[in-house]
Protein backbone atom coordinates (compact mmCIF):
# COMPACT_ATOMS: atom_id res chain seq x y z
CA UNK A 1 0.00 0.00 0.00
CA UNK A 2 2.01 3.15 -1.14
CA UNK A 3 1.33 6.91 0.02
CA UNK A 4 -1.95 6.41 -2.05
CA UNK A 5 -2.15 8.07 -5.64
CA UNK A 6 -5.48 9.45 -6.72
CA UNK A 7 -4.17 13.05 -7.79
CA UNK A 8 -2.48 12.64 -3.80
CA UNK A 9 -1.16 15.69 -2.23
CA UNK A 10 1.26 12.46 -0.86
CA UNK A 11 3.10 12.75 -3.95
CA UNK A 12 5.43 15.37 -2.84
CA UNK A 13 6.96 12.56 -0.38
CA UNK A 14 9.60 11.13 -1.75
CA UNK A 15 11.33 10.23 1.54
CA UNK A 16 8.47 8.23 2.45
CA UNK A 17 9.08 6.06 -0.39
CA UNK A 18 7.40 2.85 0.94
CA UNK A 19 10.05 0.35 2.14
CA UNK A 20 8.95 -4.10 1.76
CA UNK A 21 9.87 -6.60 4.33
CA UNK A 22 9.04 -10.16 3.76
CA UNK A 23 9.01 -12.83 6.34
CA UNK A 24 6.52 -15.65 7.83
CA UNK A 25 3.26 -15.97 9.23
CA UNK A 26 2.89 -19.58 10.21
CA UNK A 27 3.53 -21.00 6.93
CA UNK A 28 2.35 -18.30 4.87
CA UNK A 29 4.73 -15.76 3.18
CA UNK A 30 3.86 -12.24 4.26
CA UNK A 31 4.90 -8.16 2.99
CA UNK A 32 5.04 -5.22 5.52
CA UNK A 33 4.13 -2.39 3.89
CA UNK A 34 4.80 0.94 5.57
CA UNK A 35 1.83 3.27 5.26
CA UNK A 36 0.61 7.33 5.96
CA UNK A 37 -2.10 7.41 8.42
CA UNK A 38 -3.96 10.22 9.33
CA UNK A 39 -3.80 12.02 12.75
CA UNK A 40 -6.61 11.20 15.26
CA UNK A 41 -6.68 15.18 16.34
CA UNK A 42 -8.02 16.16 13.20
CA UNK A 43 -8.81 20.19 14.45
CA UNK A 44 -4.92 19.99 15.33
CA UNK A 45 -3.42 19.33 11.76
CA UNK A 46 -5.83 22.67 10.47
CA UNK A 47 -3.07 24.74 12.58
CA UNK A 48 0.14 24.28 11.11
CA UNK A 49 2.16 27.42 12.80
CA UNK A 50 2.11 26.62 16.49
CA UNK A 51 3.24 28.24 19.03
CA UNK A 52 4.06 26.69 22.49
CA UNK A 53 3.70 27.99 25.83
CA UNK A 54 5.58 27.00 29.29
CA UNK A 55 3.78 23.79 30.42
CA UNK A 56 2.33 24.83 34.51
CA UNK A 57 4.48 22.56 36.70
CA UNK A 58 7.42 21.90 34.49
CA UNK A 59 10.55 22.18 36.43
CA UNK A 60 13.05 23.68 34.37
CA UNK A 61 10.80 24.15 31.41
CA UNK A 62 12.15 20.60 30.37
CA UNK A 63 8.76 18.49 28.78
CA UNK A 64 7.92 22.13 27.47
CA UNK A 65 11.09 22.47 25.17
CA UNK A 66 11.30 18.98 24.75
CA UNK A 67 7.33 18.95 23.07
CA UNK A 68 8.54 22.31 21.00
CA UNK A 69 11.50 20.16 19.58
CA UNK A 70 9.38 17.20 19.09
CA UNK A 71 6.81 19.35 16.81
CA UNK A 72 9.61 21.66 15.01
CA UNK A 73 11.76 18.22 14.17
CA UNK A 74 8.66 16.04 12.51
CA UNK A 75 8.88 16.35 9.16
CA UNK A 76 6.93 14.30 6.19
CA UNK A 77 9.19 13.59 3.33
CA UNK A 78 11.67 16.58 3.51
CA UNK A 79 9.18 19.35 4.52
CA UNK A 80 8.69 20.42 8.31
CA UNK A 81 4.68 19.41 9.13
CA UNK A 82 4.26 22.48 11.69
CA UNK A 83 5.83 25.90 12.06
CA UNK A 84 7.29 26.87 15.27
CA UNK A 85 6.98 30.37 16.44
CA UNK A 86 7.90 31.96 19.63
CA UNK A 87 5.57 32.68 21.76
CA UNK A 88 6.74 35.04 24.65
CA UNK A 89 4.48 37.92 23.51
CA UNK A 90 1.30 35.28 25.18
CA UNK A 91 3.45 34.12 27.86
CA UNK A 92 1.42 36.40 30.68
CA UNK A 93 -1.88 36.07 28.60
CA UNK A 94 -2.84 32.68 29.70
CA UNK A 95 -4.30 30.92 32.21
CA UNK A 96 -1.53 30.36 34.39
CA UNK A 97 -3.17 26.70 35.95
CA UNK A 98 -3.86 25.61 31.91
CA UNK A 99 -7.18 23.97 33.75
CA UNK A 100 -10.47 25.02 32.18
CA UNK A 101 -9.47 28.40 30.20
CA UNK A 102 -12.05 30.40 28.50
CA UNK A 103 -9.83 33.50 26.17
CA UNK A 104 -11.03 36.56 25.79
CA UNK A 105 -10.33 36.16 21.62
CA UNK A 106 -10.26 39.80 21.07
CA UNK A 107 -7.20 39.87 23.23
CA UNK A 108 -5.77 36.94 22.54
CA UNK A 109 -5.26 37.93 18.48
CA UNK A 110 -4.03 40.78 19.68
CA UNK A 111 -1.61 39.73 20.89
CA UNK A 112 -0.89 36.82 18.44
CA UNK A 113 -0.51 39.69 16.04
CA UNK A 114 3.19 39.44 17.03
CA UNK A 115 3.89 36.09 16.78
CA UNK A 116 1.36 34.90 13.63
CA UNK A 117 0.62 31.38 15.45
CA UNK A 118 -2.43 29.39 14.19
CA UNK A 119 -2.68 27.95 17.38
CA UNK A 120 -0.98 27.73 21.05
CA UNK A 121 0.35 24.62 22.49
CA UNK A 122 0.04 24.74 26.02
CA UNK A 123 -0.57 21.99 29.29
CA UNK A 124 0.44 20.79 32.77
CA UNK A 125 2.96 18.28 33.64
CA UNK A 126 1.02 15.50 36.25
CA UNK A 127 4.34 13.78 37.05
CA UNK A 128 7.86 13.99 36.16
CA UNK A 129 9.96 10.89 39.26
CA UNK A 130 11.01 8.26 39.56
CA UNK A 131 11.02 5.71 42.44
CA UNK A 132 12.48 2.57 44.05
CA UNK A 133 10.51 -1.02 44.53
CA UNK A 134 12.78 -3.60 46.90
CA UNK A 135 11.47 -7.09 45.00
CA UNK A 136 13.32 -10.32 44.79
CA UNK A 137 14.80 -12.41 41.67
CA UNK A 138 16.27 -16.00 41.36
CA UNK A 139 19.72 -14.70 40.01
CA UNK A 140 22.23 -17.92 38.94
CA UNK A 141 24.60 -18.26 41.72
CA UNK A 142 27.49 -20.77 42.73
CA UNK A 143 26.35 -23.21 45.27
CA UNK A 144 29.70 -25.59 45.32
CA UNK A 145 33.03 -24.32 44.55
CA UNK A 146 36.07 -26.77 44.05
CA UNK A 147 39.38 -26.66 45.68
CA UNK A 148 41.26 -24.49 43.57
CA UNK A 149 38.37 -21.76 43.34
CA UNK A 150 36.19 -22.40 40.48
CA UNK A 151 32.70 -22.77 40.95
CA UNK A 152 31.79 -26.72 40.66
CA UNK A 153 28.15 -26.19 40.96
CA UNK A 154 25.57 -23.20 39.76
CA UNK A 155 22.22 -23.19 41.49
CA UNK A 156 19.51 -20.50 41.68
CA UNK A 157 18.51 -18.69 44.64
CA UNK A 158 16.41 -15.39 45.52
CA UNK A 159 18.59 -12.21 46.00
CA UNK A 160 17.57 -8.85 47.00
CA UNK A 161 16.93 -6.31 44.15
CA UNK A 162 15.32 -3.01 42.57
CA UNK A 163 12.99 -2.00 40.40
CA UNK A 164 13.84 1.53 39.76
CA UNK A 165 10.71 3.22 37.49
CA UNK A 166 10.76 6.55 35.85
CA UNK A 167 7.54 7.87 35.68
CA UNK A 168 6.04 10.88 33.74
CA UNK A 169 2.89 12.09 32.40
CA UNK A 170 0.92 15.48 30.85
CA UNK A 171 -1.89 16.96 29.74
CA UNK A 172 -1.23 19.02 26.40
CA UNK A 173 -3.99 21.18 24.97
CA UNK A 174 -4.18 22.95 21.73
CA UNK A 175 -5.89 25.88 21.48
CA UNK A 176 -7.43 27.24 17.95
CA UNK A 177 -6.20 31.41 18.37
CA UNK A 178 -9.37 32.75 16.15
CA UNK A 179 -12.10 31.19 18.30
CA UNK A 180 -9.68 31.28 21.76
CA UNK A 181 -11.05 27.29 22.18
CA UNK A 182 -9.36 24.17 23.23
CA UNK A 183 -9.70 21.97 20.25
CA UNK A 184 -7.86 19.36 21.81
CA UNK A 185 -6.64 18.45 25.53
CA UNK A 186 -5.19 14.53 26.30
CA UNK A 187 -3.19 13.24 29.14
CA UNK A 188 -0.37 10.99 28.06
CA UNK A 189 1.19 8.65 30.37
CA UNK A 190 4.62 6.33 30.19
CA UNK A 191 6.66 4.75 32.91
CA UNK A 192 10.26 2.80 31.77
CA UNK A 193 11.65 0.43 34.63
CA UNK A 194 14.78 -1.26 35.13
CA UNK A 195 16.16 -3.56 37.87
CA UNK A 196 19.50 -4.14 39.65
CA UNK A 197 20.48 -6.98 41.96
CA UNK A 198 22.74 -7.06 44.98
CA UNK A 199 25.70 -8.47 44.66
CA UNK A 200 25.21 -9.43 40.56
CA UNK A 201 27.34 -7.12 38.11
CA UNK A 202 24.04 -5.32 37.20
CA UNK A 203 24.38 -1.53 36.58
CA UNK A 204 22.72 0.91 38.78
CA UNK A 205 19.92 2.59 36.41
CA UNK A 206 19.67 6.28 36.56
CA UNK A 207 16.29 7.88 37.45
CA UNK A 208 16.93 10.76 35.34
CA UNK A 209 17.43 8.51 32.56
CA UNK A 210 14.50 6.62 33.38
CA UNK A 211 12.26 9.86 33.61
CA UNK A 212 13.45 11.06 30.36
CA UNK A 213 12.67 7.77 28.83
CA UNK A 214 9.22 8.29 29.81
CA UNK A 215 9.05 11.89 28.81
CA UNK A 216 10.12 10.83 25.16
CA UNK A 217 7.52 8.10 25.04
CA UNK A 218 4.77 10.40 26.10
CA UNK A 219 5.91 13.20 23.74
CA UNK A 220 6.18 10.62 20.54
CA UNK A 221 2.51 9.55 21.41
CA UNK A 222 1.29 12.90 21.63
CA UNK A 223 3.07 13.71 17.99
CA UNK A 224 1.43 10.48 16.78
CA UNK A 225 -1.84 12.00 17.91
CA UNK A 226 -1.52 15.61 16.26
CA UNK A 227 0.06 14.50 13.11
CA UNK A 228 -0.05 11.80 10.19
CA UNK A 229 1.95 9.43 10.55
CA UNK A 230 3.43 6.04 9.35
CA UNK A 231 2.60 2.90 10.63
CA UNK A 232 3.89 -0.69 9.38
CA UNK A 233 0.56 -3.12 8.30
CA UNK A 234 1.15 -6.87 7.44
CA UNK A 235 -0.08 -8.56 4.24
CA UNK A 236 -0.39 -11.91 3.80
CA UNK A 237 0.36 -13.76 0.50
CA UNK A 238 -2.28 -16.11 -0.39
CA UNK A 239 0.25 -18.51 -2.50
CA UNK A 240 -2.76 -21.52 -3.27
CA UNK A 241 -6.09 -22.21 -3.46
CA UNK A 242 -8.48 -24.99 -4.99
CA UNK A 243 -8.04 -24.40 -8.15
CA UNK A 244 -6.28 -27.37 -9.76
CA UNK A 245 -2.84 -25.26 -10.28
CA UNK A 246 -0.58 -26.79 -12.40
CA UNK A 247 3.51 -27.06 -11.73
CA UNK A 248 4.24 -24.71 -14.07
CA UNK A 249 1.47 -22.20 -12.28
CA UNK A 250 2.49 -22.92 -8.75
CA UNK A 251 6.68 -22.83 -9.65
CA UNK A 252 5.51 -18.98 -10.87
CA UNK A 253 4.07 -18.20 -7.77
CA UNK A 254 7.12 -19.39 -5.85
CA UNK A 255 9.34 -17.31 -8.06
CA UNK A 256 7.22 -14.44 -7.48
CA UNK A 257 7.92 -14.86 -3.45
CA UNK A 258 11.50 -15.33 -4.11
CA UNK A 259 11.81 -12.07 -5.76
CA UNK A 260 9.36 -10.29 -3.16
CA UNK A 261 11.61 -11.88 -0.43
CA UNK A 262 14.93 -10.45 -1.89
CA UNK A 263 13.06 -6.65 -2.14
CA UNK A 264 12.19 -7.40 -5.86
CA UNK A 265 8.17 -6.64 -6.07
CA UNK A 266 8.62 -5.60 -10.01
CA UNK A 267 9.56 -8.91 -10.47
CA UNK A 268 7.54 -10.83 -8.26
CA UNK A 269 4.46 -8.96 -9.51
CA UNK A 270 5.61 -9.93 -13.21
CA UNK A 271 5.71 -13.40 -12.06
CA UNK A 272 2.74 -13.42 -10.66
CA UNK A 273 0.83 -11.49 -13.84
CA UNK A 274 2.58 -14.34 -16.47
CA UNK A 275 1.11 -17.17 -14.28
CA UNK A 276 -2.18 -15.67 -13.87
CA UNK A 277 -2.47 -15.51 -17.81
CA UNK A 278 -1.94 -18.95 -17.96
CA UNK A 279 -4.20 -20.04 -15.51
CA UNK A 280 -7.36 -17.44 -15.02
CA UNK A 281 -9.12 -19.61 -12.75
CA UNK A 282 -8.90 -19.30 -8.65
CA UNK A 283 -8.63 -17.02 -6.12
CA UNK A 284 -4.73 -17.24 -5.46
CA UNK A 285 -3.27 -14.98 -8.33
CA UNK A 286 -6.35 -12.15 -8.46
CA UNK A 287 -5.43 -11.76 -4.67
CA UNK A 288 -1.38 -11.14 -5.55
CA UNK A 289 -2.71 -9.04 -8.01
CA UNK A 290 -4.10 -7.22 -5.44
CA UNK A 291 -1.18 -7.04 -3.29
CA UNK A 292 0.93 -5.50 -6.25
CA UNK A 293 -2.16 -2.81 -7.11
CA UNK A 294 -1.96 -1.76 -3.56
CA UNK A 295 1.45 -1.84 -2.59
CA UNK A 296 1.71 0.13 -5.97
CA UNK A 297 -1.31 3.00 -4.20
CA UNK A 298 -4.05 2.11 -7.08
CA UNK A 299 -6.33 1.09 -4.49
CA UNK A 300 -8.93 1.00 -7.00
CA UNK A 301 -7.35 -1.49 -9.00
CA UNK A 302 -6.38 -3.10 -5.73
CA UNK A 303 -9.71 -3.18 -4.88
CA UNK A 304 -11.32 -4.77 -7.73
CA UNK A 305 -8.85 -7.60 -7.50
CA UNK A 306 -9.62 -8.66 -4.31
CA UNK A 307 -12.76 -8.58 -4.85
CA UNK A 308 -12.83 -10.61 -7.94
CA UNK A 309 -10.80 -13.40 -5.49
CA UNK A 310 -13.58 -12.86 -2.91
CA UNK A 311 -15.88 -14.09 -5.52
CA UNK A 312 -13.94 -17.08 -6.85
CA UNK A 313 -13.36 -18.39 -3.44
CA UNK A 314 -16.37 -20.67 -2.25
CA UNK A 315 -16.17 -20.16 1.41
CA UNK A 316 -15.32 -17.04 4.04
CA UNK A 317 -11.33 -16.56 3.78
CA UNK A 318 -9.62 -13.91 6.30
CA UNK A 319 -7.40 -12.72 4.05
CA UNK A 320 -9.21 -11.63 1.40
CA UNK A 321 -12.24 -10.02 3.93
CA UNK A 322 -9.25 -8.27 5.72
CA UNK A 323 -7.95 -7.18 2.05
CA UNK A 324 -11.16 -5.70 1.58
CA UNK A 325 -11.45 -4.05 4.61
CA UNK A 326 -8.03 -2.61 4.52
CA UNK A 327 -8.17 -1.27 1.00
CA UNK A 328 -11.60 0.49 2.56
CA UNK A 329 -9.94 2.01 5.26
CA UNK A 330 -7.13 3.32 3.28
CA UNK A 331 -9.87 4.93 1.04
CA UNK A 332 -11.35 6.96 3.73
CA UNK A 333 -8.06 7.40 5.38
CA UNK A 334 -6.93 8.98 1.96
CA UNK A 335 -9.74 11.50 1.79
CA UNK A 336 -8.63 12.93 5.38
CA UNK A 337 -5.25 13.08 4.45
CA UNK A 338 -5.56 15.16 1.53
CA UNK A 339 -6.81 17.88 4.10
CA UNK A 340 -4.33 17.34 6.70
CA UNK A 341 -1.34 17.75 4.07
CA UNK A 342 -2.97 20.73 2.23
């Protein structure tokens, strides 16, 4: 499924050029395709030049420059998504608990005047720590050493340790500057643990470390949130059906994996497009030829042929219904992309 076609704004993405990894699914060959999905904060992606304000209990104004950096860095293909633009002109403006805010919008443009932001990034930071948890683990120790030293026997027993857990969480809200309304508020939360043992060559974890672990986590789910993004789907190749292939038609199917395997999809779809000639009949081939239309971004085309191998196969088969439903979803995902890259 490439950055779909259909006179796509996607086009301009030539760094997202869709990468294919093949491996297995049980017995069944399978392709990764890496695909654009829309952001779930729609209003969001309608304010491209963003302006971010100290987050209220943000020690060091750490999560706050860390979410500014996270925004200014993200980039589709080799253009920046948002525009960062400083916003110390609002600093006093707003509400300075972030907690139910109602602007006054007359105001607030005014003072955006300055700055030119389509909307204000703003929020509280819940929880920023990290703490300790004494627990025990059966650690491999030497229960029987021999005369000159070594260890004869290893056994397992409990030994003291700790779970050390960085912990951090906040509440970001975007605010639309025209109407002075929060168009979208969300609290993200991420821990990252590690343990050390007593007397075991384990390394003491730092809590800082651990913390800003979290932070990072918490910040990349918010981005995933507010922007499109790409996310990796598996496809199944359906190599056989009941058809009655012959050798000839089943040794060009192979091939066709071969090539897909070694990063080859021109070829394998070629393959796969000479052996359906030769044999019209089953569901097998129309499905590949599916796989090819989409991972090509005709979804049309990819559509039609998995439909046409929904109605050659006799009974309900998951990969053809999830085909289906996939190449739907990508549809509609499509249409709300073309406004969120506009």
């Amino acid at each position: 499924m490439r950055l779909h076609a259909l006179s796509h704004p996607l086009a301009f993405l030539p760094a997202l050029a869709l990468l294919l990894a093949f491996g297995l699914l049980g017995c069944a060959p399978q392709v990764s395709m890496e695909v654009l999905e829309p952001a779930a904060a729609h209003g969001v992606t309608q304010l491209r030049r963003l302006a971010v304000v100290q987050f209220n209990n943000d020690e060091g104004g750490i999560a706050t420059a860390a979410v500014e950096q996270a925004l200014s860095s993200f980039t589709l293909g080799q253009q920046p998504y948002f525009t960062m633009v400083d916003a110390g002109i609002l600093k006093n403006y707003l509400d300075g608990q972030g907690v139910e805010m109602v602007f006054n919008t007359k105001e607030l443009r005014k003072r955006n005047k300055g700055i030119g932001a389509d909307g204000v990034v703003l929020g509280t930071v819940s929880r920023s720590a990290w703490r300790d948890e004494r627990t025990t683990k059966k650690r491999s120790v030497c229960v029987e050493w021999s005369k000159n030293g070594s260890c004869r026997k290893y056994g397992s027993r409990d030994v003291p340790c700790t779970t050390r857990t960085g912990l951090f969480s906040f509440t970001p809200k975007v605010v639309d500057v025209n109407s002075g309304k929060i168009i979208f508020s969300q609290e993200f939360a991420e821990s990252d643990k590690e343990d050390f043992c007593r007397g075991t060559d384990d390394p003491q974890p730092s809590g800082i470390s651990l913390v800003g672990n979290a932070r990072e986590q918490a910040i990349q789910r918010f981005l995933r949130v507010v922007a499109p993004h790409v996310v990796r789907v598996q496809v199944p190749l359906v190599t056989a059906d009941d058809s009655g292939m012959d050798k000839p038609t089943r040794e060009a199917i192979a091939k066709g994996v071969d090539f897909a395997q070694a990063g080859r999809m021109d070829r394998a779809c070629a393959a796969w497009s000479a052996a359906e000639a030769s044999h019209p009949g089953g569901y097998a081939l129309p499905y590949l030829r599916g796989v090819c239309a989409e991972q090509a971004g005709n979804l049309d085309l990819a559509e039609t042929a998995y439909r046409q191998a929904d109605q050659r196969c006799h009974s309900p088969n998951a990969e053809i219904s999830n085909a289906l439903e996939r190449i739907g979803r990508a549809k509609a995902n499509s249409r709300l992309l073309e406004q969120q890259l506009n």
